[in-house]
N, C-alpha and C. Protein backbone atom coordinates (compact mmCIF):
# COMPACT_ATOMS: atom_id res chain seq x y z
N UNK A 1 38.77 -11.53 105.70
CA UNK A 1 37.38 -11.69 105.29
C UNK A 1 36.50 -11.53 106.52
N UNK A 2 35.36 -10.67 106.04
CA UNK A 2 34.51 -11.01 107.71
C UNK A 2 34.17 -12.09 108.13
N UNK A 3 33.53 -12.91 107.41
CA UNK A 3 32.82 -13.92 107.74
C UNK A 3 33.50 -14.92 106.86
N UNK A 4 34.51 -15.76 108.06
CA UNK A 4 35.38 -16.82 107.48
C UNK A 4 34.99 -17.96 107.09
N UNK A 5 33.99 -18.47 108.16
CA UNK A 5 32.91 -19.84 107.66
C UNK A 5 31.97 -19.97 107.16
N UNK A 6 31.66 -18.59 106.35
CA UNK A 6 30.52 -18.31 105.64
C UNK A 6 30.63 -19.34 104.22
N UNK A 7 29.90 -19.59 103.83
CA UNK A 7 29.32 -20.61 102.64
C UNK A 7 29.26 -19.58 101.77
N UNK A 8 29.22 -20.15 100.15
CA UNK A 8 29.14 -19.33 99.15
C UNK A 8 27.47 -18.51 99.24
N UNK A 9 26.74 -19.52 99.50
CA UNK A 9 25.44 -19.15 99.54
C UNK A 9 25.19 -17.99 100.41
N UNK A 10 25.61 -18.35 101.46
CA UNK A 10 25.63 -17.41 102.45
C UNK A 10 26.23 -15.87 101.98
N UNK A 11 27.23 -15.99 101.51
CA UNK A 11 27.98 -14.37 101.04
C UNK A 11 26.77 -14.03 99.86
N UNK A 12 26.34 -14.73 98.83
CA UNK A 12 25.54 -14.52 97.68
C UNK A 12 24.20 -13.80 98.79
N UNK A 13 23.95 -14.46 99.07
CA UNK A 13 22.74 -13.93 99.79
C UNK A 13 22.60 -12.40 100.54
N UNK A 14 23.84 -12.56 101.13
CA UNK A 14 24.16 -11.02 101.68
C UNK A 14 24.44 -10.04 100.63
N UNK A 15 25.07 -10.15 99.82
CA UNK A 15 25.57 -9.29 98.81
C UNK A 15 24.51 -8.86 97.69
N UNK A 16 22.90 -9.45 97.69
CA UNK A 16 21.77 -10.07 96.87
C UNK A 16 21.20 -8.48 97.03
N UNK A 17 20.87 -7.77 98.64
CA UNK A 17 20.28 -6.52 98.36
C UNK A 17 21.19 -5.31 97.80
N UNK A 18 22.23 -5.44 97.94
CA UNK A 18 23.26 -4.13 97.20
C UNK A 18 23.26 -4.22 95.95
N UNK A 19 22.95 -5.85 95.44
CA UNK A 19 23.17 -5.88 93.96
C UNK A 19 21.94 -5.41 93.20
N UNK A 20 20.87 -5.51 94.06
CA UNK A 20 19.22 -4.82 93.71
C UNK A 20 19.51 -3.63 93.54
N UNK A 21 20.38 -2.83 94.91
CA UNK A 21 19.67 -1.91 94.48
C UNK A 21 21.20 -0.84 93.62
N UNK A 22 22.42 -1.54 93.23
CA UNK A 22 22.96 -1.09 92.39
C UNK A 22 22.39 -1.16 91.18
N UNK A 23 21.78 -2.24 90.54
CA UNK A 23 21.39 -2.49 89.57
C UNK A 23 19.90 -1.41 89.08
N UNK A 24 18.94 -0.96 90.14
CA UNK A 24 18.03 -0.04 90.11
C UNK A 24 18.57 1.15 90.13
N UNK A 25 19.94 1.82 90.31
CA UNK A 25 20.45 2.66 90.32
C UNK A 25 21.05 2.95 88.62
N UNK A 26 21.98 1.61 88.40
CA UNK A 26 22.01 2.17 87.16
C UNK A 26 20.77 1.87 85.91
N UNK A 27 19.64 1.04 86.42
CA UNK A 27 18.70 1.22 85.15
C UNK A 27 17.95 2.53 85.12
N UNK A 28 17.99 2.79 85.90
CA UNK A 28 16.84 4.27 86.28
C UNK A 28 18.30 5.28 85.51
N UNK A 29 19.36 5.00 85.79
CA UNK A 29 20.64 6.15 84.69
C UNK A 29 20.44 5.73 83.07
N UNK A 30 20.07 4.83 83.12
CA UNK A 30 20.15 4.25 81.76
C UNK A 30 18.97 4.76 81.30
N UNK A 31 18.21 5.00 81.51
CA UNK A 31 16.48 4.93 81.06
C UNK A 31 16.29 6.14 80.88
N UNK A 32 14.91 7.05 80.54
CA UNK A 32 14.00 8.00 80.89
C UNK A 32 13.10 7.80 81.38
N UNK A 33 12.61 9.20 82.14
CA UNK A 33 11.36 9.09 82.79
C UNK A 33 10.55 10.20 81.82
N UNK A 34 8.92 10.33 82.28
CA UNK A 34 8.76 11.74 82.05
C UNK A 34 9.28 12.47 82.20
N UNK A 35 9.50 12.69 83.60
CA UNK A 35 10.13 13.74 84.46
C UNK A 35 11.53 13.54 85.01
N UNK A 36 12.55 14.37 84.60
CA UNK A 36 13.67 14.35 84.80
C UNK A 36 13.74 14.48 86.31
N UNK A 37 12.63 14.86 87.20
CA UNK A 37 12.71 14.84 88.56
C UNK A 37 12.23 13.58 89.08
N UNK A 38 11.31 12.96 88.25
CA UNK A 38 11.44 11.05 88.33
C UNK A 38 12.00 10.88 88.49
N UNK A 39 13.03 10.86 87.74
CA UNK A 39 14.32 9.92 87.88
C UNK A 39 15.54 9.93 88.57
N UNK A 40 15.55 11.35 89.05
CA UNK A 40 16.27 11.46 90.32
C UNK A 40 15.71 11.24 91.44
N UNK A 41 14.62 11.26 92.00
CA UNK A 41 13.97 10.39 92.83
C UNK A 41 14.21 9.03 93.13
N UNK A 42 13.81 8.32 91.89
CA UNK A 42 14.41 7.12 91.69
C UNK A 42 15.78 6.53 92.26
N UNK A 43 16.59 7.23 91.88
CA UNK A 43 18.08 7.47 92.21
C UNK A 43 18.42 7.69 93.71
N UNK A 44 17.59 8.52 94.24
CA UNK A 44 17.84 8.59 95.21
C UNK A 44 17.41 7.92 96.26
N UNK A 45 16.03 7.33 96.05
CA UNK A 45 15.11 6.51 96.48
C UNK A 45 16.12 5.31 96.76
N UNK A 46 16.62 4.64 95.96
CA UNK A 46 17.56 3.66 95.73
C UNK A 46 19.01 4.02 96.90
N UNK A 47 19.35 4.51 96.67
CA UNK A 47 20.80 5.34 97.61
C UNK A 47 20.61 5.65 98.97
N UNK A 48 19.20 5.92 99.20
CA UNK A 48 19.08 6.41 100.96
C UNK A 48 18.22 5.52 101.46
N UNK A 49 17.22 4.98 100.85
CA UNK A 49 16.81 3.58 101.46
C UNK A 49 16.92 2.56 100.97
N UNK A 50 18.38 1.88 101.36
CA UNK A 50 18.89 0.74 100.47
C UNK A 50 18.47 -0.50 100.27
N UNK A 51 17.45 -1.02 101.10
CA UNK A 51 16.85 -2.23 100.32
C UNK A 51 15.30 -1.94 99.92
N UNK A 52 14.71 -1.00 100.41
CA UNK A 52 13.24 -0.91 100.38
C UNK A 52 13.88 0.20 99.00
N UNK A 53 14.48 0.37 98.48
CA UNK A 53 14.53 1.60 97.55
C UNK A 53 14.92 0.31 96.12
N UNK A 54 15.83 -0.05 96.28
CA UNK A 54 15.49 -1.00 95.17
C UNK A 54 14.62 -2.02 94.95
N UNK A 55 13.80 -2.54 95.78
CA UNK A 55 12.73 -3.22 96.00
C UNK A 55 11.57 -2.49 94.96
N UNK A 56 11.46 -0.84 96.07
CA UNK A 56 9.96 -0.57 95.45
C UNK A 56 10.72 0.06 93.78
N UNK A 57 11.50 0.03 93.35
CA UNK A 57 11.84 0.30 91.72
C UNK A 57 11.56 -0.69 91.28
N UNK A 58 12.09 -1.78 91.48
CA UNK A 58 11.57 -3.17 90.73
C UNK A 58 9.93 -3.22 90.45
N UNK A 59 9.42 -2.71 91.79
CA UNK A 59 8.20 -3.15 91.45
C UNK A 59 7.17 -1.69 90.63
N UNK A 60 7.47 -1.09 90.95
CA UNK A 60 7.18 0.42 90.22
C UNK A 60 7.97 1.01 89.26
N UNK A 61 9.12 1.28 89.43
CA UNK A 61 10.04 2.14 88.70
C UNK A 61 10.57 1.47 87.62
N UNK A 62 10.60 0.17 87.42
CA UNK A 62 10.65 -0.36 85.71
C UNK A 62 9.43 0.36 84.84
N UNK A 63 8.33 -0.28 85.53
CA UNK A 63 7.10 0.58 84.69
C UNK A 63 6.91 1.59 83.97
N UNK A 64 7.43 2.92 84.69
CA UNK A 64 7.73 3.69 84.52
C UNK A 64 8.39 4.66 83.01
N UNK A 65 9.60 3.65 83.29
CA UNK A 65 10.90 3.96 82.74
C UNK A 65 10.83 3.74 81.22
N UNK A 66 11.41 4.21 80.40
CA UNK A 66 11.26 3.87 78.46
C UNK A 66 12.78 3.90 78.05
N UNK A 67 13.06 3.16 77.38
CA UNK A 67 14.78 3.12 77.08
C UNK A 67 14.52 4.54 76.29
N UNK A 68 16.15 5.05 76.43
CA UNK A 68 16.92 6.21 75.86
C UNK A 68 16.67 6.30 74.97
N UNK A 69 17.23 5.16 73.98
CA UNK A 69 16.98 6.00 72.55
C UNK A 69 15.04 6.04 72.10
């Protein structure tokens, strides 16, 4: 383990921005946009700047988004 005396809290906490921005990765797959180039943006936005990319989806890119069916 890396961090042997780490507290639960402590691992939760670290593990808190990957889970943002996995989770903005697959709602933006799940969803539509207008623009099918939205949403790869989105996607990618999320993937190359990994905490500021699921951050600014939360706060923009739900908005956005309209479920599939």
């Amino acid at each position: 383990m890396f961090f042997p005396d780490a507290s639960l809290t402590t691992i939760i906490l670290l593990m808190l921005p990957a889970l943002i921005n996995l989770w903005a990765i697959w709602h933006a797959m799940a969803h539509r946009f207008d623009l099918e180039k939205e949403k790869m943006l989105w996607i990618l936005l999320a993937i190359f700047l990994p905490i500021l990319g699921g951050l600014i989806y939360l706060l923009f890119g739900l908005r956005r988004s309209k479920p599939m069916y």
